[in-house]
C-alpha atoms as a PDB file:
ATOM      1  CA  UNK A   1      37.667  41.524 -56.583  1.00  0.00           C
ATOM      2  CA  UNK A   2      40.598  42.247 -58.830  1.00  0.00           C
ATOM      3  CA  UNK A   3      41.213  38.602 -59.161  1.00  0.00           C
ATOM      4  CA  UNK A   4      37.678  37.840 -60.245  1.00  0.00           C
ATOM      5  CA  UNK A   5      38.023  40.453 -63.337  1.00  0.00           C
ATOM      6  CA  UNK A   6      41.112  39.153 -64.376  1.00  0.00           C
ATOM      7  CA  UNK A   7      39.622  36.127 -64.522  1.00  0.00           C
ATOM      8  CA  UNK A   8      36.910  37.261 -66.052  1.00  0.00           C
ATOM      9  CA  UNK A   9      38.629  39.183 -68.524  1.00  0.00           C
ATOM     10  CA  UNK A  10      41.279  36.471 -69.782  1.00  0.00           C
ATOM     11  CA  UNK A  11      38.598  33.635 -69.917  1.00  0.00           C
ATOM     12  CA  UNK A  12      36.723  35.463 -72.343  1.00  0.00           C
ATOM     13  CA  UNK A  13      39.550  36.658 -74.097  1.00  0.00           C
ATOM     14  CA  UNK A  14      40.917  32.629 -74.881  1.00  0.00           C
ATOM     15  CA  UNK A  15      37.543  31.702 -75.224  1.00  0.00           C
ATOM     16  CA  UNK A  16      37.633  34.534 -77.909  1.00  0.00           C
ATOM     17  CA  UNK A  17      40.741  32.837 -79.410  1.00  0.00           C
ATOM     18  CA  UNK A  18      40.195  28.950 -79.263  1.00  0.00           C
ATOM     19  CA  UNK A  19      36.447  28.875 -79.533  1.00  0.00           C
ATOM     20  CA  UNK A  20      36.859  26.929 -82.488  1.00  0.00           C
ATOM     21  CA  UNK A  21      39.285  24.254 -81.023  1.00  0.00           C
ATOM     22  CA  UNK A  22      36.602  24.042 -78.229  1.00  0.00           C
ATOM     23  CA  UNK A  23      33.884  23.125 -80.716  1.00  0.00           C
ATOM     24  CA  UNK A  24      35.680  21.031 -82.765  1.00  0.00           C
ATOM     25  CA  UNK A  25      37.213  19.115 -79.548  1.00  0.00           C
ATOM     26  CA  UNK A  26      33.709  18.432 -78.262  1.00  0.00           C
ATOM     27  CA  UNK A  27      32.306  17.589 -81.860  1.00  0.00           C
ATOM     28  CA  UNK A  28      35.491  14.997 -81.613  1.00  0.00           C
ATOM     29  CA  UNK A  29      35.106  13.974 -77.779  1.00  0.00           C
ATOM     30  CA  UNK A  30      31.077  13.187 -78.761  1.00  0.00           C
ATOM     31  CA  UNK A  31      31.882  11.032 -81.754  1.00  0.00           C
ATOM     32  CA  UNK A  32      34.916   9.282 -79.878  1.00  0.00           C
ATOM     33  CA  UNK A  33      33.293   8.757 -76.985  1.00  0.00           C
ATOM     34  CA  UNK A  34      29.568   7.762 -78.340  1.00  0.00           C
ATOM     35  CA  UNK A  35      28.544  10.487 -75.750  1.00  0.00           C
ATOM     36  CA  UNK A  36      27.573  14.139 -75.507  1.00  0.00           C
ATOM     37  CA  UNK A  37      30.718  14.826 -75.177  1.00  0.00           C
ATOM     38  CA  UNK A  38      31.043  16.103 -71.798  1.00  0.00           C
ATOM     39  CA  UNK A  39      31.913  15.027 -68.535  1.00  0.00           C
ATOM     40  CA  UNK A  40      30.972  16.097 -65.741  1.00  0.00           C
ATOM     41  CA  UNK A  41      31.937  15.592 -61.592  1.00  0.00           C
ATOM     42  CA  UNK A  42      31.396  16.779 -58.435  1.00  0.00           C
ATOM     43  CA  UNK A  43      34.834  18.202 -57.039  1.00  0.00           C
ATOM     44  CA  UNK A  44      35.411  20.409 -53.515  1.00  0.00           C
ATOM     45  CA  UNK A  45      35.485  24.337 -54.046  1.00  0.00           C
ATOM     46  CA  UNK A  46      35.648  27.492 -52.331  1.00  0.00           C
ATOM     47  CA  UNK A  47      34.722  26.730 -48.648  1.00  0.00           C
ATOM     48  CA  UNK A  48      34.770  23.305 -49.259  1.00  0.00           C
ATOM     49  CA  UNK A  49      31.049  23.177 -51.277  1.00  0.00           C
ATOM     50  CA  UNK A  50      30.751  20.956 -54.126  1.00  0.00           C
ATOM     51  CA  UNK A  51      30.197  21.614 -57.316  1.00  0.00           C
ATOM     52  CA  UNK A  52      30.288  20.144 -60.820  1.00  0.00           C
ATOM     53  CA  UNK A  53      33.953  20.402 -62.739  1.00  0.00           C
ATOM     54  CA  UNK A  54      33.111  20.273 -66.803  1.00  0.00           C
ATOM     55  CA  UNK A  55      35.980  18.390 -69.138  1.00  0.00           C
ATOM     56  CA  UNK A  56      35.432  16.902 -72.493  1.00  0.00           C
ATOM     57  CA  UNK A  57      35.271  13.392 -72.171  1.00  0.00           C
ATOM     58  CA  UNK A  58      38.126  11.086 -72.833  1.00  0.00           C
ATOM     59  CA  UNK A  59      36.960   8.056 -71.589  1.00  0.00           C
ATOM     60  CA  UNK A  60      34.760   5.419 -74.296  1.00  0.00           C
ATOM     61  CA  UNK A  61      33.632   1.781 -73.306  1.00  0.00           C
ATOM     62  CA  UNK A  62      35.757  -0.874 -75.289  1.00  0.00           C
ATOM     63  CA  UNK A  63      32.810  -3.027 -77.296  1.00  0.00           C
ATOM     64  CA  UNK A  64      35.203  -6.059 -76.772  1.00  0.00           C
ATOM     65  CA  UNK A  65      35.842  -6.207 -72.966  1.00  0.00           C
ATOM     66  CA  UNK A  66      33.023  -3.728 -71.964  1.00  0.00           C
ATOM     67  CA  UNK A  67      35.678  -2.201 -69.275  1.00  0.00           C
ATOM     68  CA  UNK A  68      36.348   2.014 -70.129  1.00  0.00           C
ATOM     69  CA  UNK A  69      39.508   3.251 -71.241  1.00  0.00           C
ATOM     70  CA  UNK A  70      40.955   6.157 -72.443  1.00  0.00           C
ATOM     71  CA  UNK A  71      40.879   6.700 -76.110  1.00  0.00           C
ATOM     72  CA  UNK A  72      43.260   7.673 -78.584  1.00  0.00           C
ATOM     73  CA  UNK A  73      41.909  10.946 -79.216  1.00  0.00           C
ATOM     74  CA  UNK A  74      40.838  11.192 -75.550  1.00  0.00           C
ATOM     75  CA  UNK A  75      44.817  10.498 -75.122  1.00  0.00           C
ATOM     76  CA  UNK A  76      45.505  13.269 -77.605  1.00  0.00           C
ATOM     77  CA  UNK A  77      42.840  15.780 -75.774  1.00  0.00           C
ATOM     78  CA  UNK A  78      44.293  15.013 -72.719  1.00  0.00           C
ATOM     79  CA  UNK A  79      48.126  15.627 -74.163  1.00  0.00           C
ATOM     80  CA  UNK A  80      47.305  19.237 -74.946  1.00  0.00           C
ATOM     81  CA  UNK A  81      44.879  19.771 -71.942  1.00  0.00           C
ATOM     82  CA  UNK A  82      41.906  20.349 -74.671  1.00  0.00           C
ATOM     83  CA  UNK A  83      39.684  18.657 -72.353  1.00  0.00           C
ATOM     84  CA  UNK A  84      40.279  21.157 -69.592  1.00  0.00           C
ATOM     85  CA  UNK A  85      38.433  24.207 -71.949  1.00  0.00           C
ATOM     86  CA  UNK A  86      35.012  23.348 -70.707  1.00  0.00           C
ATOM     87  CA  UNK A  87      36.313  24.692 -67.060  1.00  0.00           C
ATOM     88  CA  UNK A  88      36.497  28.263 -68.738  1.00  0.00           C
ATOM     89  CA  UNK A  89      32.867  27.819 -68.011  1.00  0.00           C
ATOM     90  CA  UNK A  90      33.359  27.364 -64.186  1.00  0.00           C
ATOM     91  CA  UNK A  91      35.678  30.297 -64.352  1.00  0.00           C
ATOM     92  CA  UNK A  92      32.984  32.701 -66.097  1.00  0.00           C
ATOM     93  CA  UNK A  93      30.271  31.090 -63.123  1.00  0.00           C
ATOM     94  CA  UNK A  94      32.291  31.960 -60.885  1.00  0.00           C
ATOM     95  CA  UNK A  95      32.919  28.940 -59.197  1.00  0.00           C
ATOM     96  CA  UNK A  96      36.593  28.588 -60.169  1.00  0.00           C
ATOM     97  CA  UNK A  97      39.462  30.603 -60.843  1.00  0.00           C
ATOM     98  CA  UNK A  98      42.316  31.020 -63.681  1.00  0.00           C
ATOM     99  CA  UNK A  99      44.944  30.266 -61.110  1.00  0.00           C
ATOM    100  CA  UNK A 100      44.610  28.220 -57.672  1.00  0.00           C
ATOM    101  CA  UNK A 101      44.766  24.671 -56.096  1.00  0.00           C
ATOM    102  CA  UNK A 102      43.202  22.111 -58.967  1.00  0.00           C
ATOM    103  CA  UNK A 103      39.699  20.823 -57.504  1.00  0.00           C
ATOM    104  CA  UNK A 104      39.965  17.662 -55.991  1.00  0.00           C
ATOM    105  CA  UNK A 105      37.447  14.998 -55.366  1.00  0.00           C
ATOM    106  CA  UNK A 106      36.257  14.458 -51.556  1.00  0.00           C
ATOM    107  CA  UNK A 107      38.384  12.743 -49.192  1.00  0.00           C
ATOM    108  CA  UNK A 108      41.181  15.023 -49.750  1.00  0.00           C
ATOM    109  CA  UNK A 109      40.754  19.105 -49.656  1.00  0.00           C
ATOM    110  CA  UNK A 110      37.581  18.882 -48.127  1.00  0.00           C
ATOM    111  CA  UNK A 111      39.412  17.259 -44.913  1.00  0.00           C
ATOM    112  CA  UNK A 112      42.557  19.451 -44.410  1.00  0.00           C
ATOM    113  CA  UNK A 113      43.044  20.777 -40.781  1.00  0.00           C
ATOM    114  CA  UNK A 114      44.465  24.051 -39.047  1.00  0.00           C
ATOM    115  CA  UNK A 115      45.748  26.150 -41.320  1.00  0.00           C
ATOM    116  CA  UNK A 116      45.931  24.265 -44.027  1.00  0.00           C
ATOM    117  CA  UNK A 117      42.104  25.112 -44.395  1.00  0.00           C
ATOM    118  CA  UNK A 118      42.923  28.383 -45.511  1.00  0.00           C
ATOM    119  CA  UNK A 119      43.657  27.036 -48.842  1.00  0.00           C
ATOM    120  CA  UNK A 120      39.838  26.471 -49.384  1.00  0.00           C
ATOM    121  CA  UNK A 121      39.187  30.371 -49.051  1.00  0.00           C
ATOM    122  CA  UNK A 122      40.364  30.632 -52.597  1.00  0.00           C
ATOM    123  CA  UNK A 123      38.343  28.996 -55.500  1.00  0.00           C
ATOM    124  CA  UNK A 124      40.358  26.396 -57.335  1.00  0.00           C
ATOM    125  CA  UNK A 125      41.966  27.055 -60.449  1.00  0.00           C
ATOM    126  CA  UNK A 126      42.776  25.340 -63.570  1.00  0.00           C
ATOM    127  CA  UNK A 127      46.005  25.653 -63.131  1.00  0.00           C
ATOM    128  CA  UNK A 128      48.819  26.594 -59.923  1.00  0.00           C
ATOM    129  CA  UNK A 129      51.746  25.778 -59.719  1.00  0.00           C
ATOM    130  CA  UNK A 130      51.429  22.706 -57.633  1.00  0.00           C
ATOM    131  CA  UNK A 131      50.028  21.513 -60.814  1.00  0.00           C
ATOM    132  CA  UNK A 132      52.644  22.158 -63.295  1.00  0.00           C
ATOM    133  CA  UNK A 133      55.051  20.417 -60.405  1.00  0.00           C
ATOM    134  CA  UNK A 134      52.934  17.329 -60.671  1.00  0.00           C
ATOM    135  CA  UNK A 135      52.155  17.769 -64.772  1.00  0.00           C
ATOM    136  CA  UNK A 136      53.187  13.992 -65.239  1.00  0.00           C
ATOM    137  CA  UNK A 137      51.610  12.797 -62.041  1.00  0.00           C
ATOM    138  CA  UNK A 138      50.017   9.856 -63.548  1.00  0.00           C
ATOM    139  CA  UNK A 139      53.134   8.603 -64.872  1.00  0.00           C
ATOM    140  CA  UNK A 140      55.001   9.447 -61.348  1.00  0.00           C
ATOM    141  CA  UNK A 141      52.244   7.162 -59.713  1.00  0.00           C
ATOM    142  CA  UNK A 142      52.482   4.464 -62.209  1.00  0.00           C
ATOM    143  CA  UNK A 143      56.104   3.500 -61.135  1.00  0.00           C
ATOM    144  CA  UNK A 144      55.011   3.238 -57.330  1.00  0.00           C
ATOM    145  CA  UNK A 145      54.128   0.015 -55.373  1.00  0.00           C
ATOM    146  CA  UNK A 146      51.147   1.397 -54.053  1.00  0.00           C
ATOM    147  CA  UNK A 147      49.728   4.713 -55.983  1.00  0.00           C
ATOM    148  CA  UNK A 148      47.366   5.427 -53.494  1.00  0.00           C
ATOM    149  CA  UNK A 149      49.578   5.731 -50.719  1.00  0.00           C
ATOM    150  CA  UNK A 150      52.529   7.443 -52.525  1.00  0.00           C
ATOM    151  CA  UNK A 151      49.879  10.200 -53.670  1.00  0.00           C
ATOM    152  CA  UNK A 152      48.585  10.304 -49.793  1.00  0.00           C
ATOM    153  CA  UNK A 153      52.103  10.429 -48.336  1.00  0.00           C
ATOM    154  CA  UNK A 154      53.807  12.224 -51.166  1.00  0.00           C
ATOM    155  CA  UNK A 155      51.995  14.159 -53.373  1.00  0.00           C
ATOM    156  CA  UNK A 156      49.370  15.208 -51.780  1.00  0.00           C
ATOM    157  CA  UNK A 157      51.323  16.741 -48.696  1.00  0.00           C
ATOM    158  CA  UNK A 158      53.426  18.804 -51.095  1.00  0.00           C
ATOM    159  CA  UNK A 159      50.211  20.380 -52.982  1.00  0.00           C
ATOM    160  CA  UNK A 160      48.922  21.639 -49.881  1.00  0.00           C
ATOM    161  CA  UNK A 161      52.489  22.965 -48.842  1.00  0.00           C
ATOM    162  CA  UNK A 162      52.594  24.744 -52.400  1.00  0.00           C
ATOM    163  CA  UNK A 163      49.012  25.586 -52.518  1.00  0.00           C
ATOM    164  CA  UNK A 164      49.249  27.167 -49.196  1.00  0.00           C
ATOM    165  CA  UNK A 165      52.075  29.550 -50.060  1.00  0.00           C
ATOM    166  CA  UNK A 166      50.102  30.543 -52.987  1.00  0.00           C
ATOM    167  CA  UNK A 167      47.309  31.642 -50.450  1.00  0.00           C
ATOM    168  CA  UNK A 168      49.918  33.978 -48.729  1.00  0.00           C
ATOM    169  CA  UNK A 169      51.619  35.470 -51.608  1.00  0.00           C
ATOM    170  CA  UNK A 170      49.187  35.689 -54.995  1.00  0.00           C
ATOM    171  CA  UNK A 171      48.937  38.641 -56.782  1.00  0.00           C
ATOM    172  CA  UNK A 172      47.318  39.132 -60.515  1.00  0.00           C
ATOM    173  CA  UNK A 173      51.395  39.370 -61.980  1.00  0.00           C
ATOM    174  CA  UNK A 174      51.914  36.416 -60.083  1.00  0.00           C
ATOM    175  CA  UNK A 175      48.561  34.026 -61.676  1.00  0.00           C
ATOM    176  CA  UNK A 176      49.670  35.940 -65.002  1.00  0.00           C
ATOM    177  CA  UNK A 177      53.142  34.753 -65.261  1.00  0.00           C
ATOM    178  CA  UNK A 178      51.572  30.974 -63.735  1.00  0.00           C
ATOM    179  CA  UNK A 179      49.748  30.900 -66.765  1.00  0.00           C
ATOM    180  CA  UNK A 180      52.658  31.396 -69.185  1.00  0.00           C
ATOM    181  CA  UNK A 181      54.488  28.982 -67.020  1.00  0.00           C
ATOM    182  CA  UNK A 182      51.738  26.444 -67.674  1.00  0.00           C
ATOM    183  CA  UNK A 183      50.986  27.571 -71.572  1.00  0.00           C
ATOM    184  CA  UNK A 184      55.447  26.759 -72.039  1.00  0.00           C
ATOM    185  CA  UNK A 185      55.524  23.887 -70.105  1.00  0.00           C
ATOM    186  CA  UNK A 186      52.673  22.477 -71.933  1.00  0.00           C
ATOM    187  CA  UNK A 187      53.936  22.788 -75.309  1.00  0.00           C
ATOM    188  CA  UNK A 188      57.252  21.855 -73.708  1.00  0.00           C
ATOM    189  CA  UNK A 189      56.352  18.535 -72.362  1.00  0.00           C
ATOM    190  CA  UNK A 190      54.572  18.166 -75.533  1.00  0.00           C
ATOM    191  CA  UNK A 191      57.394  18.299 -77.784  1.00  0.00           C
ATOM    192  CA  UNK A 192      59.723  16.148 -75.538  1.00  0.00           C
ATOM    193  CA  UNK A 193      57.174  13.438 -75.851  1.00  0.00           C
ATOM    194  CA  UNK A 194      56.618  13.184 -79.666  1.00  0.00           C
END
């Protein structure tokens, strides 16, 4: 219960503070994109039920080729996790949390065994630290052989390992000083790669 009005509490408090950037990143994402803006997918929650994830979208179709790819701005969006606001939605829904294991799509959460499972008693966050770990994952899976099997073997694994010693030991001080964690290393990573 105490978790839920925390993250009740903060999510309206940033969306408070960045409204603005939140409008003006979906009034960019729908121009960019040729869209409305906003993407939405199923993704494995609390208990393992589904439900839809919101992001801006990042993603247009190239006119010449026809293929989608991820756009300049939806590269800059995605550099300073501005496409992640939307899920401040989820969080006031109740259907995610500030802090917790990032929603994955089926095939992955949604088929852990033993005690792993206890990970899916917790509602998935936008952030953990599993996920500030992993930050640069798509880069780390661009130098493998075989992505998909590295993230099966590899990355995957660990998550759950980190995700379920978060299930054991979280505690409000503990999601708060995640979030500062994720806010520095953020801006950090940022500034290293400009």
């Amino acid at each position: 219960m105490k978790k839920r009005i925390f993250d009740i509490i903060f999510s309206l408090l940033v969306l408070a503070l960045v409204f603005w950037v939140l409008l003006i990143s979906w009034f960019i994402s729908i121009i960019d994109t040729r869209t409305n803006g906003i993407f939405i997918q199923q993704r494995i929650g609390q208990h393992g039920k589904k439900f839809n994830i919101f992001k801006f979208r990042t993603i247009q179709k190239d006119l010449q080729s026809g293929k989608e790819v991820i756009s300049n701005i939806g590269c800059l969006l995605r550099k300073y996790k501005l496409d992640e606001l939307p899920q401040l939605f989820n969080v006031l829904r109740g259907k995610m949390s500030l802090v917790g294991a990032r929603p994955d799509i089926e095939g992955y959460y949604d088929l852990l065994k033993g005690e792993d499972r206890k990970i899916l008693n917790l509602k998935p966050g936008l952030t953990s630290d599993a996920s500030l770990k992993y930050i640069n994952e798509v880069e780390i899976l661009k130098k493998q052989c075989d992505p998909l099997l590295y993230n099966d073997t590899v990355i995957f694994p660990d998550k759950v390992k980190m995700n379920l010693e978060y299930y054991y030991n979280h505690s409000i001080i503990g999601d708060f000083i995640i979030i500062l964690r994720t806010v520095q290393t953020t801006l950090f990573r940022n500034k290293k790669l400009d």
